[in-house]
Structure formats: structure tokens, C-alpha cells
Protein backbone atom coordinates (compact mmCIF):
# COMPACT_ATOMS: atom_id res chain seq x y z
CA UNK A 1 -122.67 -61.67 -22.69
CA UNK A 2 -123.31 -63.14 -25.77
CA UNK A 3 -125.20 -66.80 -26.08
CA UNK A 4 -124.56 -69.26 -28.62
CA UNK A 5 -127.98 -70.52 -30.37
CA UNK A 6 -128.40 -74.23 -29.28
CA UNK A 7 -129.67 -76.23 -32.03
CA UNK A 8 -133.25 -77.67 -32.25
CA UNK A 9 -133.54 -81.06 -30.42
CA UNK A 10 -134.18 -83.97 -32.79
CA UNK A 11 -136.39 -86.41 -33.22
CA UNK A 12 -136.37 -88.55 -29.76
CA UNK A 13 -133.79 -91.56 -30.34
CA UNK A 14 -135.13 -95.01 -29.46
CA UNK A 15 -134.04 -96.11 -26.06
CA UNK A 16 -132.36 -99.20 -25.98
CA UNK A 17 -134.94 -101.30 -24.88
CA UNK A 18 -137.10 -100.10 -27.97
CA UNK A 19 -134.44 -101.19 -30.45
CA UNK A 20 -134.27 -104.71 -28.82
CA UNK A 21 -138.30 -104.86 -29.08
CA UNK A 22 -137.98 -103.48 -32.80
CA UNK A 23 -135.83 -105.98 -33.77
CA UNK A 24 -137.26 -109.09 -31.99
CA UNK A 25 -140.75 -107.36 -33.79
CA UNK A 26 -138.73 -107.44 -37.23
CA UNK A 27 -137.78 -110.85 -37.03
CA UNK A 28 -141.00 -112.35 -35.85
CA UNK A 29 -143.01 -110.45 -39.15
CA UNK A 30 -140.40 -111.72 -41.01
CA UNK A 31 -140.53 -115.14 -40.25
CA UNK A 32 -144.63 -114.65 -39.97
CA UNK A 33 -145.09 -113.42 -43.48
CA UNK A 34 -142.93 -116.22 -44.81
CA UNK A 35 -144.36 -118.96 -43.15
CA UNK A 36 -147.76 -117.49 -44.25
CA UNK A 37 -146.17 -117.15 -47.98
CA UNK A 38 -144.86 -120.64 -48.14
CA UNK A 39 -147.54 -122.45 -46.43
CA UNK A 40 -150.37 -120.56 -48.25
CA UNK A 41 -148.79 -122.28 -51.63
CA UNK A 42 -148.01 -125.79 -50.45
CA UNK A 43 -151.54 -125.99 -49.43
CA UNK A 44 -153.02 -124.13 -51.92
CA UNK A 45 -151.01 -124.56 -54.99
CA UNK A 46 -153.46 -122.48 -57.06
CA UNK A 47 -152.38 -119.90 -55.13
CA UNK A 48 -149.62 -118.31 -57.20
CA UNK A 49 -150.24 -114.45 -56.94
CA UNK A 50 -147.62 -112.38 -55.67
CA UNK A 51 -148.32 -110.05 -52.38
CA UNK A 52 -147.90 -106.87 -54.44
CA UNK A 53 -150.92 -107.83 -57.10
CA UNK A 54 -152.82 -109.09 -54.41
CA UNK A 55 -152.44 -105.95 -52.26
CA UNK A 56 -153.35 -103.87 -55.77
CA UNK A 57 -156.90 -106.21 -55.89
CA UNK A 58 -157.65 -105.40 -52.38
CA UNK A 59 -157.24 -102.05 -52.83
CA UNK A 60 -159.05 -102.09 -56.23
CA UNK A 61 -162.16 -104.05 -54.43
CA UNK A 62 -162.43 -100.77 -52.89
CA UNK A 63 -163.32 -98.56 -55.49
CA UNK A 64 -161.73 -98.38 -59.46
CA UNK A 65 -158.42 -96.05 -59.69
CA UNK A 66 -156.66 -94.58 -61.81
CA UNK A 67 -152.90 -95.79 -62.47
CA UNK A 68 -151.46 -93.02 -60.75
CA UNK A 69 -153.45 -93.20 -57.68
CA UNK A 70 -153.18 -96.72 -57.07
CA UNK A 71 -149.55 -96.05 -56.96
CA UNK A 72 -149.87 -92.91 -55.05
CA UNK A 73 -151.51 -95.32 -52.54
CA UNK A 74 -148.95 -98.11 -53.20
CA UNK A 75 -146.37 -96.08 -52.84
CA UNK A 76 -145.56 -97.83 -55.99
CA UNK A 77 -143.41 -96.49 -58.76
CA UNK A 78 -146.56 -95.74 -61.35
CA UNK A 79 -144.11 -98.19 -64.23
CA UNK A 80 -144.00 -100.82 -61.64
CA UNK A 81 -147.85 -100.56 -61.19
CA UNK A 82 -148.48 -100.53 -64.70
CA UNK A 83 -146.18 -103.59 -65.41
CA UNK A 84 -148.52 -105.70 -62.31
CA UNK A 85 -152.29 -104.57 -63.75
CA UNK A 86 -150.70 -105.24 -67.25
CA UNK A 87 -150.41 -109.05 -65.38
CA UNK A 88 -153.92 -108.90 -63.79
CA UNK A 89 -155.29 -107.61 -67.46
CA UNK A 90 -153.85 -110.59 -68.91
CA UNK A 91 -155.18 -112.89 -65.99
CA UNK A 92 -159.00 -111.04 -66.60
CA UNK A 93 -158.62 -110.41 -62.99
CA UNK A 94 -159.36 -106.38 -63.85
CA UNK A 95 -160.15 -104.35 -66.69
CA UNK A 96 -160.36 -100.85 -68.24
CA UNK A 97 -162.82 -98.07 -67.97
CA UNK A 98 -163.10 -94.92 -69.18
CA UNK A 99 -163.14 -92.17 -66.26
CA UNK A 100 -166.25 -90.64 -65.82
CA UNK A 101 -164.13 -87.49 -64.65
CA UNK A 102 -161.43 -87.26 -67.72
CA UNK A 103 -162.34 -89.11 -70.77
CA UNK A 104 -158.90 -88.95 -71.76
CA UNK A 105 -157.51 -91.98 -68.52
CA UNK A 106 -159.07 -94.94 -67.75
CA UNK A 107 -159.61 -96.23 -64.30
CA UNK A 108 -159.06 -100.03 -63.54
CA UNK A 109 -161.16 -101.89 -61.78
CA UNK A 110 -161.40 -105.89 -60.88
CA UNK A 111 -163.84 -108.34 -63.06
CA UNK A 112 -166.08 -110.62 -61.54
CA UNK A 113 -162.82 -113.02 -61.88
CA UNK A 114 -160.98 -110.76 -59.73
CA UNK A 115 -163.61 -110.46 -56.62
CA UNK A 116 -164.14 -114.12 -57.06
CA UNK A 117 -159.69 -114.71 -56.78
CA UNK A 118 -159.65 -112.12 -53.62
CA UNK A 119 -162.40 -113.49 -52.05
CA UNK A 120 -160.89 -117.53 -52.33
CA UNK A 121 -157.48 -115.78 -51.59
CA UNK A 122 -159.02 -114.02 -48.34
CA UNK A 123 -160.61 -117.08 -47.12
CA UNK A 124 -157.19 -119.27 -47.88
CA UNK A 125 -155.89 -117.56 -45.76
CA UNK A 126 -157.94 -116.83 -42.81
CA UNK A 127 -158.55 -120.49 -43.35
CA UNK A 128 -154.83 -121.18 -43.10
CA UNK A 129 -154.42 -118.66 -39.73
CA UNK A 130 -157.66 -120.44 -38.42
CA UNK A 131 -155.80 -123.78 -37.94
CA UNK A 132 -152.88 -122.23 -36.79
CA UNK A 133 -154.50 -120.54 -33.77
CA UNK A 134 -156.58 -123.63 -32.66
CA UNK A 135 -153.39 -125.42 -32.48
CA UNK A 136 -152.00 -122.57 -30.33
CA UNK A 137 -152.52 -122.97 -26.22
CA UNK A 138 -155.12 -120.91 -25.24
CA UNK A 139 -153.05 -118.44 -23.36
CA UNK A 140 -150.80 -117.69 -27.09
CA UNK A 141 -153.77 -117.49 -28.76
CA UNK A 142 -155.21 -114.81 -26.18
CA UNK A 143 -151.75 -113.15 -26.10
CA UNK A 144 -151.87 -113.16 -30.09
CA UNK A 145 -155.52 -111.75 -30.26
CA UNK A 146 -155.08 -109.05 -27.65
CA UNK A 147 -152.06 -107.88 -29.96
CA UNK A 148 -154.07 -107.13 -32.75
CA UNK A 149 -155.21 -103.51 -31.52
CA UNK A 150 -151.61 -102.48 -30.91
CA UNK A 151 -150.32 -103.90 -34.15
CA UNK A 152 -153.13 -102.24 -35.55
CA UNK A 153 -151.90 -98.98 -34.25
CA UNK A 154 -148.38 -99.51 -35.31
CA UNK A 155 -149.32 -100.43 -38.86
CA UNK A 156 -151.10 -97.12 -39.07
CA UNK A 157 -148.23 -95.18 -37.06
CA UNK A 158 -145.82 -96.42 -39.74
CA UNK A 159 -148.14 -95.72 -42.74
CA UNK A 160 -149.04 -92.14 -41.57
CA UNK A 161 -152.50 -92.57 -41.22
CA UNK A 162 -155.01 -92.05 -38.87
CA UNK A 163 -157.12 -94.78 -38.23
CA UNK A 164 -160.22 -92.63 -37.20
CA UNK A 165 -159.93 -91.94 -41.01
């Protein structure tokens, strides 16, 4: 008696009630990020950077990087990276230094102009999410703050990171 090989089980499929949460989730971060987006720039009208230059800054307050690394960490086509700090050059929101490690790249790394536009950008904003929870009740802006470790989690979960890291 011979037995067939069963194949490998899969990847678990979401249950049905995790695709209805998934999608309500979608919608809700898409509607969050462009009321954010919209009311960010009718407020601020200085306020003109696109997310993707913005997320290269805060990544760049960090530490300087190389090209290649900030797209690595991006997950950025290096060209597309290149054509957004060839923006931020222009700006004088970063510049270009040599690497200490390989004289032959450069790492970028923000100017005093670009900590000075992350850190009125970063306090916009939390500005901006400040008035929006004080005109929340009290019991959606506990429900909203007690989310923040989970969606913490999940952001993590779907960047493949650990957050003990």
C-alpha cells in the first residue's frame, strides 16, 4: 500500500472575519492619511513636502546614508531615491559628504535647514492630531490611544521587523 505525498499546508488563509477587519482597517488609514495630508496643507500652506521626502529626512535625522541604503531601507528604487535627495539638495534641506568608509560614495545627510523643516513638520503635525483628539469624546480618544500599541505591532508585523530591535 502505497501513499500519495500530501502537499505542505500553506500559509494560514485569513478567516472571514479578518478580511472584514482588514478592509474596514484599509479604509480608515486611507481616509486617515488623507485627511492628515489635506488638512496639514490648508493649515499650513508652507507645508508642501511630499510624504516620500519627508519619510527620507526622518530617516536621514537618524544617521547620514549612503544612496543605496536609504533605498534599501525605503524600499525605494535607488533612481527614484536619487531623483527625491536631488530635490532636497536643491531645497539645502541635505547635502553631500564624503564616506569616511569608501572615499569613492558620498553619504547624505540633512543641513541645519533640514532638522529645522522636520522638526516644524513634526510639530505641524502633532499640533494638527493634538486638536483633533481634544475634540474627540473622551471614550474615542481612550479607544484611539489604547490602539496605538497594537498598531504599533502591526506596522512592524507588516515591515518585518522586530520591534525589540
Amino acid at each position: 500500500m502505497s501513499s500519495q505525498p500530501q502537499p505542505a499546508p500553506g500559509p494560514l488563509a485569513p478567516d472571514t472575519d479578518a478580511l472584514a477587519g482588514a478592509q474596514q482597517l484599509t479604509d480608515v488609514i486611507t481616509r486617515l492619511r488623507r485627511a492628515l495630508r489635506s488638512s496639514i496643507r490648508s493649515e499650513f500652506p508652507w507645508e508642501a513636502l511630499p510624504m516620500a521626502q519627508v519619510e527620507l529626512l526622518q530617516t536621514l535625522a537618524v544617521a547620514p546614508m549612503r544612496v543605496g541604503e536609504l533605498a534599501a531601507r525605503q524600499r525605494l528604487a535607488p533612481n527614484t531615491v536619487s531623483g527625491l535627495i536631488s530635490k532636497l539638495l536643491d531645497a539645502g534641506l541635505v547635502d553631500r559628504q564624503p564616506d569616511p568608509g569608501d572615499r569613492r560614495t558620498a553619504r547624505i545627510a540633512l543641513t541645519e535647514a533640514g532638522h529645522q523643516q522636520l522638526r516644524d513638520w513634526q510639530s505641524a503635525h502633532e499640533r494638527r492630531l493634538a486638536t483633533a483628539l481634544a475634540g474627540l469624546t473622551p471614550a474615542d480618544r481612550e479607544a484611539v490611544m489604547h490602539a496605538l500599541p497594537g498598531l504599533d505591532h502591526l506596522a512592524h508585523a507588516l515591515a518585518g521587523t522586530d520591534p525589540a530591535r
